[in-house]
Protein backbone atom coordinates (compact mmCIF):
# COMPACT_ATOMS: atom_id res chain seq x y z
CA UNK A 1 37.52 -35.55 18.24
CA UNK A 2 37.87 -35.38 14.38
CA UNK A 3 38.74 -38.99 12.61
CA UNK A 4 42.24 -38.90 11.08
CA UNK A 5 40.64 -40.81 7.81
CA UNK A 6 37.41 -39.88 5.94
CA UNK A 7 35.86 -42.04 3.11
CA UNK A 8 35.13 -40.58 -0.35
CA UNK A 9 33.83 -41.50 -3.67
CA UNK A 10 36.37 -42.19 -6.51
CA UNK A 11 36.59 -42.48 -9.75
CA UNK A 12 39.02 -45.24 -10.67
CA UNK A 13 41.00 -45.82 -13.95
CA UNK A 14 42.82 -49.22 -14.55
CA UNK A 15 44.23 -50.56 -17.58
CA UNK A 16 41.87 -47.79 -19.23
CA UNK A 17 38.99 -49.09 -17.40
CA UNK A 18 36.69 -46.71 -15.41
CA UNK A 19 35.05 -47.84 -12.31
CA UNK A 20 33.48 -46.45 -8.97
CA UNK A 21 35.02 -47.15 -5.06
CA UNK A 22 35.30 -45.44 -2.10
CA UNK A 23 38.66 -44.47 -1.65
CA UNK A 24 40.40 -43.27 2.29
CA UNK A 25 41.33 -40.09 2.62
CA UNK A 26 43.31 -38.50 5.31
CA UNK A 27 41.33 -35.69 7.16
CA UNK A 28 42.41 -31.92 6.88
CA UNK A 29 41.17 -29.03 9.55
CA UNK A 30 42.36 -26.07 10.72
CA UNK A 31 42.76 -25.98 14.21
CA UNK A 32 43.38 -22.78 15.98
CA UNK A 33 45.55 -22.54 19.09
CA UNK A 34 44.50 -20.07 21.95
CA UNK A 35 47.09 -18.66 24.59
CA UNK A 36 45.65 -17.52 27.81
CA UNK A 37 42.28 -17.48 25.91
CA UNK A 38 43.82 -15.23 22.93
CA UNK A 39 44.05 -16.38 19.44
CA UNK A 40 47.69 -17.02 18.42
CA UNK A 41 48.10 -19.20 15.49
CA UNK A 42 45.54 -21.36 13.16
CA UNK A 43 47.26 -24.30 11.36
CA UNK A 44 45.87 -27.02 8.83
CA UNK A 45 46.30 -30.09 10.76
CA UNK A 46 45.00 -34.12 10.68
CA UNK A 47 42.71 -34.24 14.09
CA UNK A 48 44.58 -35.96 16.85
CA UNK A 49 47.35 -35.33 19.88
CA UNK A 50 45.81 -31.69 19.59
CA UNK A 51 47.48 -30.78 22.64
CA UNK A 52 50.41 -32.21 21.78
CA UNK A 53 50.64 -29.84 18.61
CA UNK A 54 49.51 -26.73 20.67
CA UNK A 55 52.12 -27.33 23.27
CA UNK A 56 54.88 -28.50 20.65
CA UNK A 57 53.97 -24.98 18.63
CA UNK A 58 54.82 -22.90 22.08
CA UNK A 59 58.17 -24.81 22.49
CA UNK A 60 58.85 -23.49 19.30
CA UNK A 61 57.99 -20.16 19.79
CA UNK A 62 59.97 -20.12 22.91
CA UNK A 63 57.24 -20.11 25.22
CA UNK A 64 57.39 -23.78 27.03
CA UNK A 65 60.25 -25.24 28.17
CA UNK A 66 58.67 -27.46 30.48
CA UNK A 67 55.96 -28.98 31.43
CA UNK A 68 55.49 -27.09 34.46
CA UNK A 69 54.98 -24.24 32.63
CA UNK A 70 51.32 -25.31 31.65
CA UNK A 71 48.36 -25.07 33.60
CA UNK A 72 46.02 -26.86 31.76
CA UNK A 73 45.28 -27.44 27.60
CA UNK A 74 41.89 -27.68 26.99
CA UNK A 75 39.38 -27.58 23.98
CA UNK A 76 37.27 -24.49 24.21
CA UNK A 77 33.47 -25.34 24.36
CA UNK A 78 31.18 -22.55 21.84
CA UNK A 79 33.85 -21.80 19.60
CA UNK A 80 30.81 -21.85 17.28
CA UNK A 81 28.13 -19.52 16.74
CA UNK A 82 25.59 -22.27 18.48
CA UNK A 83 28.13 -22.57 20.89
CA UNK A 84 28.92 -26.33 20.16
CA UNK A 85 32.31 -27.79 20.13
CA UNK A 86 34.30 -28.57 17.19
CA UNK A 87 37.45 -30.31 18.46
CA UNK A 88 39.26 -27.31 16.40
CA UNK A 89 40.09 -24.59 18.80
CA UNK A 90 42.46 -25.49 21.93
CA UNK A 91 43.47 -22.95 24.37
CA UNK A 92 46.95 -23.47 26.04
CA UNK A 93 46.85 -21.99 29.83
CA UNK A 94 49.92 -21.18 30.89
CA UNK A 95 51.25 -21.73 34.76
CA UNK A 96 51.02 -19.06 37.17
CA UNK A 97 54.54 -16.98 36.98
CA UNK A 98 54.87 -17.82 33.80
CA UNK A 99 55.51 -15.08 31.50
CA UNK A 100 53.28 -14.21 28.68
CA UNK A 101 55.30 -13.21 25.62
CA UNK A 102 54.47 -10.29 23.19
CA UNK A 103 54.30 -12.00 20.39
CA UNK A 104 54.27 -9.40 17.49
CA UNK A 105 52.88 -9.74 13.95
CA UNK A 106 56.35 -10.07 12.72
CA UNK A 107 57.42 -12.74 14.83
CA UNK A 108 54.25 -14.75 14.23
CA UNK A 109 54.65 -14.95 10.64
CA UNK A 110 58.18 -16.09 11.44
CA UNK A 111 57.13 -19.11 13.23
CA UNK A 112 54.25 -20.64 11.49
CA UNK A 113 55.13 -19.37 7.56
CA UNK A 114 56.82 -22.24 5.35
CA UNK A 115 60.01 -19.68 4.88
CA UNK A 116 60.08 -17.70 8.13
CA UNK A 117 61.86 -14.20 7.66
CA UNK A 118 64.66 -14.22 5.05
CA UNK A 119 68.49 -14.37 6.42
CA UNK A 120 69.86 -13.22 9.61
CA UNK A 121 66.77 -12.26 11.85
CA UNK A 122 65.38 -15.65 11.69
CA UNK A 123 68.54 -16.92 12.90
CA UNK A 124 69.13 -14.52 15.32
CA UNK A 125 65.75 -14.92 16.81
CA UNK A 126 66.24 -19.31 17.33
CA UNK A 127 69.63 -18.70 18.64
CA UNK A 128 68.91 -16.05 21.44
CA UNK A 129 64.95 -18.18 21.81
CA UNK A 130 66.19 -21.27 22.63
CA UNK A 131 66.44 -22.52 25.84
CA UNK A 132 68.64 -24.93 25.45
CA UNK A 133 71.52 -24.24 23.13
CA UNK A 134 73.99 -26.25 21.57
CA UNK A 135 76.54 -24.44 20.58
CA UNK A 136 78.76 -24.52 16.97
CA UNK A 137 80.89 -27.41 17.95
CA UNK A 138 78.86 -29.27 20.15
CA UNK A 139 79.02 -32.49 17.90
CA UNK A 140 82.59 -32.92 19.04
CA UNK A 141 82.17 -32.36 23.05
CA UNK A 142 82.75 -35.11 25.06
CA UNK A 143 79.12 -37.16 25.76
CA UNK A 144 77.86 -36.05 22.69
CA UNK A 145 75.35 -38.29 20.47
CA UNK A 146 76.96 -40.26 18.12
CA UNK A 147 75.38 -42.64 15.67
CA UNK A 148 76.93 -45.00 13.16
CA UNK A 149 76.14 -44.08 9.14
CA UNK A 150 74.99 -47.52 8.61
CA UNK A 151 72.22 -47.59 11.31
CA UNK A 152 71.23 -43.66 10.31
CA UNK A 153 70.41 -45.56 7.13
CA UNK A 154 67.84 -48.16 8.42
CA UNK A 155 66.23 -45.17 9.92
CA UNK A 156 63.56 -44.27 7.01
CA UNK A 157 62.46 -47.99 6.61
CA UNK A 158 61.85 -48.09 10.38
CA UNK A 159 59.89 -45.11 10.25
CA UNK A 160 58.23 -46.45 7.08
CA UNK A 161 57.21 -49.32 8.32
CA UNK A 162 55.15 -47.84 11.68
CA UNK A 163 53.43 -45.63 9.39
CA UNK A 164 49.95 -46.86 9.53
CA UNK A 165 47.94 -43.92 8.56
CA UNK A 166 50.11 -43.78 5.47
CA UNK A 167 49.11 -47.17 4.56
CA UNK A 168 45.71 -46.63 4.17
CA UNK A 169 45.81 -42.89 2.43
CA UNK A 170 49.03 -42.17 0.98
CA UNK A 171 49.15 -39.21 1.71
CA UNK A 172 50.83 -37.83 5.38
CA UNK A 173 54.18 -37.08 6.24
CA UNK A 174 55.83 -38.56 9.63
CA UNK A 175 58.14 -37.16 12.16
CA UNK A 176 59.70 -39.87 14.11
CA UNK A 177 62.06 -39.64 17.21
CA UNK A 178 64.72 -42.44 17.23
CA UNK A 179 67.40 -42.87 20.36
CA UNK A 180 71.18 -42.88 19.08
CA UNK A 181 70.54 -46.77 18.87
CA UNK A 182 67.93 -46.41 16.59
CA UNK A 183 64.71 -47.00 18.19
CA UNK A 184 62.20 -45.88 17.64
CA UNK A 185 60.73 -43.70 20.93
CA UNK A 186 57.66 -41.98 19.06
CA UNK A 187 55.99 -41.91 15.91
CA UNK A 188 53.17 -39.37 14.67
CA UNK A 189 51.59 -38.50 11.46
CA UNK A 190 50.19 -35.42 10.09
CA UNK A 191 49.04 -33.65 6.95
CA UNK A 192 51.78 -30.87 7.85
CA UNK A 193 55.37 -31.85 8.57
CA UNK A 194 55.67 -29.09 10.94
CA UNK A 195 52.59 -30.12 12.83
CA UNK A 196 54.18 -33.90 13.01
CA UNK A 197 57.33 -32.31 14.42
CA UNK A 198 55.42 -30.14 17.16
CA UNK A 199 53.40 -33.36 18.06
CA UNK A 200 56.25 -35.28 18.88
CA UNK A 201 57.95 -32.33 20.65
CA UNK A 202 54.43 -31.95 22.33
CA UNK A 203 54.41 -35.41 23.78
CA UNK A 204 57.62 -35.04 25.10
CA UNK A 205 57.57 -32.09 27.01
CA UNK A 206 54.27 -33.33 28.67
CA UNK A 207 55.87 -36.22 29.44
CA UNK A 208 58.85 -34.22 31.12
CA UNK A 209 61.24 -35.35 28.85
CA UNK A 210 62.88 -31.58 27.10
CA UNK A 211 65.31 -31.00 26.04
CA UNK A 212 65.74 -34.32 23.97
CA UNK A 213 69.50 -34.05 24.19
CA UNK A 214 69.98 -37.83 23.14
CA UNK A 215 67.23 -38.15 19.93
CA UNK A 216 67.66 -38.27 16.47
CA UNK A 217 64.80 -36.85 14.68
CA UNK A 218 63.68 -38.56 11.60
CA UNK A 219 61.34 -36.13 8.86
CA UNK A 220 59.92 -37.83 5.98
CA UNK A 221 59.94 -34.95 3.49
CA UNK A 222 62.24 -32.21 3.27
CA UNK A 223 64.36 -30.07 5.72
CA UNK A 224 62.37 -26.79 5.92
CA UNK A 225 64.25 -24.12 8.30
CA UNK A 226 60.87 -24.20 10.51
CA UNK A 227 61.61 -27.87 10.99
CA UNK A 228 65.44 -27.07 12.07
CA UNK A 229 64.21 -24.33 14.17
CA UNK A 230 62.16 -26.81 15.73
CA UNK A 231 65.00 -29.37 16.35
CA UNK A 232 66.80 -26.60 18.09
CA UNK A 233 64.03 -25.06 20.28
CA UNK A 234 63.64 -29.05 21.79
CA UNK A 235 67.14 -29.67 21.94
CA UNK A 236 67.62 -32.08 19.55
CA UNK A 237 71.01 -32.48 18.39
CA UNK A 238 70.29 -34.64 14.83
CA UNK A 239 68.03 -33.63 12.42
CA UNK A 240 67.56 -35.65 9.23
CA UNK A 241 65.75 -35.95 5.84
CA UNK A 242 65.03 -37.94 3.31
CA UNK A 243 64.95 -35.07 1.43
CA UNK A 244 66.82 -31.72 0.44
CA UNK A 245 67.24 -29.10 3.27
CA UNK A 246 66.98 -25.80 2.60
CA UNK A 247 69.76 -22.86 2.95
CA UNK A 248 68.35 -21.55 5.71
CA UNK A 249 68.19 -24.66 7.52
CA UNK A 250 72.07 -25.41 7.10
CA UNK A 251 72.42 -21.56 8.09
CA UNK A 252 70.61 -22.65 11.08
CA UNK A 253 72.34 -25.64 11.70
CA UNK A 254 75.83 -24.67 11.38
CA UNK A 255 74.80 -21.41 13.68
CA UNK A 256 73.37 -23.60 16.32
CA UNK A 257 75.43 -27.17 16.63
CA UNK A 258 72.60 -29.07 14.78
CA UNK A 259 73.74 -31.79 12.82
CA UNK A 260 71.67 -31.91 9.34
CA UNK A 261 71.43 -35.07 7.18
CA UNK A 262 69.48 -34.63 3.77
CA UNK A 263 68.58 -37.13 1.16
CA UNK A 264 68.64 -40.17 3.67
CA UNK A 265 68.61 -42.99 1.48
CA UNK A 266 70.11 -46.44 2.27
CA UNK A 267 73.67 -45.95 2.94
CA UNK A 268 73.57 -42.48 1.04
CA UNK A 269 73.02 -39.22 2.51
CA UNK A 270 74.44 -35.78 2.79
CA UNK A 271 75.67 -34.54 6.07
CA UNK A 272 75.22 -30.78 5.78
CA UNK A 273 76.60 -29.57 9.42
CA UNK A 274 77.69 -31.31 12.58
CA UNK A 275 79.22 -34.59 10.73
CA UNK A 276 81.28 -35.49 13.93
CA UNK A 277 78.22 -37.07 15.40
CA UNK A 278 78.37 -39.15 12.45
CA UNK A 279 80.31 -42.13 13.00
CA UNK A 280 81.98 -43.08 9.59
C-alpha cells in the first residue's frame, strides 16, 4: 500500500530569507477500478481505504446497493509489465446474480467528470439510478432528520479538528459523516473530494449500513453536482458545504428531497433546498 504523505525538498522563504527543508506532501496516484476484471474508471486518488473508494464509486454509479452484492474486492497482482503489484489497480467482483450494467461511454463520463452532462439527463439519470429515493418533500415527512442551525454550525470545526492528514500537508479535502446529533461517525481524507465522499460511502456499505437515511454529510470544499449525486445514490438526506454549490447540485437537490447547505460558516450558511430539516 502507497503512504498517504511523501517527503520532499523545499525551498523556503521567510522574512525574505531563503533556506532549505524537507517539507510533507500528501501523495497523489491514479488508481484504476476494475469490474468483473474490466477496466471501468481511473481516478487520481491519496493511497488508502482503496476498496472503500472502488465500492463507494459503484454505489454511485448505481451498481451496489449492498454489501451483498460484492463477492470479493481485491488488488490485482501484474498489473505491471513485470507483473508486480502496485497497490493502484483494484478489481470489484460482483456477487453471483448480480447484474452487470452496460455502462456506456456517455454515462461514464457522467459519473466520474467534475460537471457530469449539462441539465436534465444528469438529473434524470440519479433520480431513476437511485435505489433509495427521497422524494421532493421528504424533509417534511414525519421521522425525518432534523438538525438544529446552531449545531449544523459546529460541524466544520469538528471535522477540522479530526483532520490529521491535513495537519501535516495542507493540502486534502475531507468528507465527514455526522449523525443528526452531530457526531462524528466517520472521517476520511483525500486529494479528490469525490474520492473522500465514495470512501465514506464505501465504508458504509461494507459495513451494511446503506442507505444512510439518518447522516448528515459534511464536504470541506464546494458542492459539486457529483458530490450531490453521491448524497443521493447513499441515501443521505443532508448535504452541506463550506462552500458554494453549484446549479446543478440545487437542480439535483430540489429534484430529489436533498437538503443542500452552502457556505457553512459559524452560525451562517445558505440552505439551498430541503430547509425543513433545518431546525431554526
Amino acid at each position: 500500500m502507497g503512504r498517504v504523505t511523501e517527503r520532499r525538498r523545499v525551498v523556503r522563504i521567510r522574512g525574505g530569507v531563503a533556506g532549505t527543508r524537507p517539507d510533507t506532501l500528501v501523495t497523489e496516484e491514479p488508481l484504476e477500478i476494475r469490474l468483473n476484471g474490466k477496466p471501468l474508471a481511473i481516478t487520481m486518488r491519496t493511497p488508502g481505504d482503496d476498496f472503500a473508494l472502488a465500492a463507494g464509486f459503484l454505489v454511485s454509479e448505481g451498481v451496489l446497493g449492498s454489501a451483498a452484492d460484492v463477492r470479493a474486492v481485491t488488488y490485482c497482482e501484474g498489473a505491471t509489465e513485470d507483473g508486480s503489484n502496485t497497490y493502484n489497480v483494484v478489481n470489484v467482483q460482483l456477487a453471483p446474480g448480480v447484474e452487470v450494467p452496460d455502462i456506456t461511454l456517455e454515462r461514464n463520463v457522467y459519473t466520474t467528470s467534475s460537471c457530469g452532462l449539462c441539465g436534465k439527463a444528469s438529473l434524470d439519470a440519479v433520480r431513476t439510478a437511485t435505489r433509495f429515493p427521497q422524494s421532493p418533500g421528504a424533509a417534511d415527512a414525519p421521522g425525518a432528520v432534523r438538525i438544529p442551525v446552531g449545531l449544523l454550525g459546529e460541524l466544520p470545526d469538528r471535522l477540522r479538528a479530526a483532520q490529521k492528514v491535513f495537519d501535516r500537508t495542507g493540502g486534502l479535502h475531507a468528507a465527514g459523516l455526522f449523525s443528526a446529533d452531530g457526531e462524528l461517525l466517520d472521517l476520511r481524507e483525500d486529494v479528490g473530494r469525490h474520492n473522500a465522499v465514495d470512501k465514506i460511502v464505501g465504508r458504509a456499505l461494507r459495513a451494511g449500513l446503506l442507505p444512510l437515511t439518518d447522516a448528515v454529510l459534511l464536504v470541506s470544499g464546494r458542492a459539486s453536482f457529483e458530490l450531490a449525486q453521491k448524497a443521493v445514490m447513499a441515501g443521505i438526506p443532508v448535504l452541506a458545504a463550506v462552500s458554494a454549490p453549484s446549479s446543478l447540485a440545487v437542480d439535483l437537490a430540489l429534484e430529489s428531497g436533498l437538503t443542500l447547505v452552502g457556505f457553512l460558516r459559524g452560525a451562517n450558511m445558505n440552505i439551498y433546498a430541503g430547509e425543513e430539516r433545518i431546525l431554526l
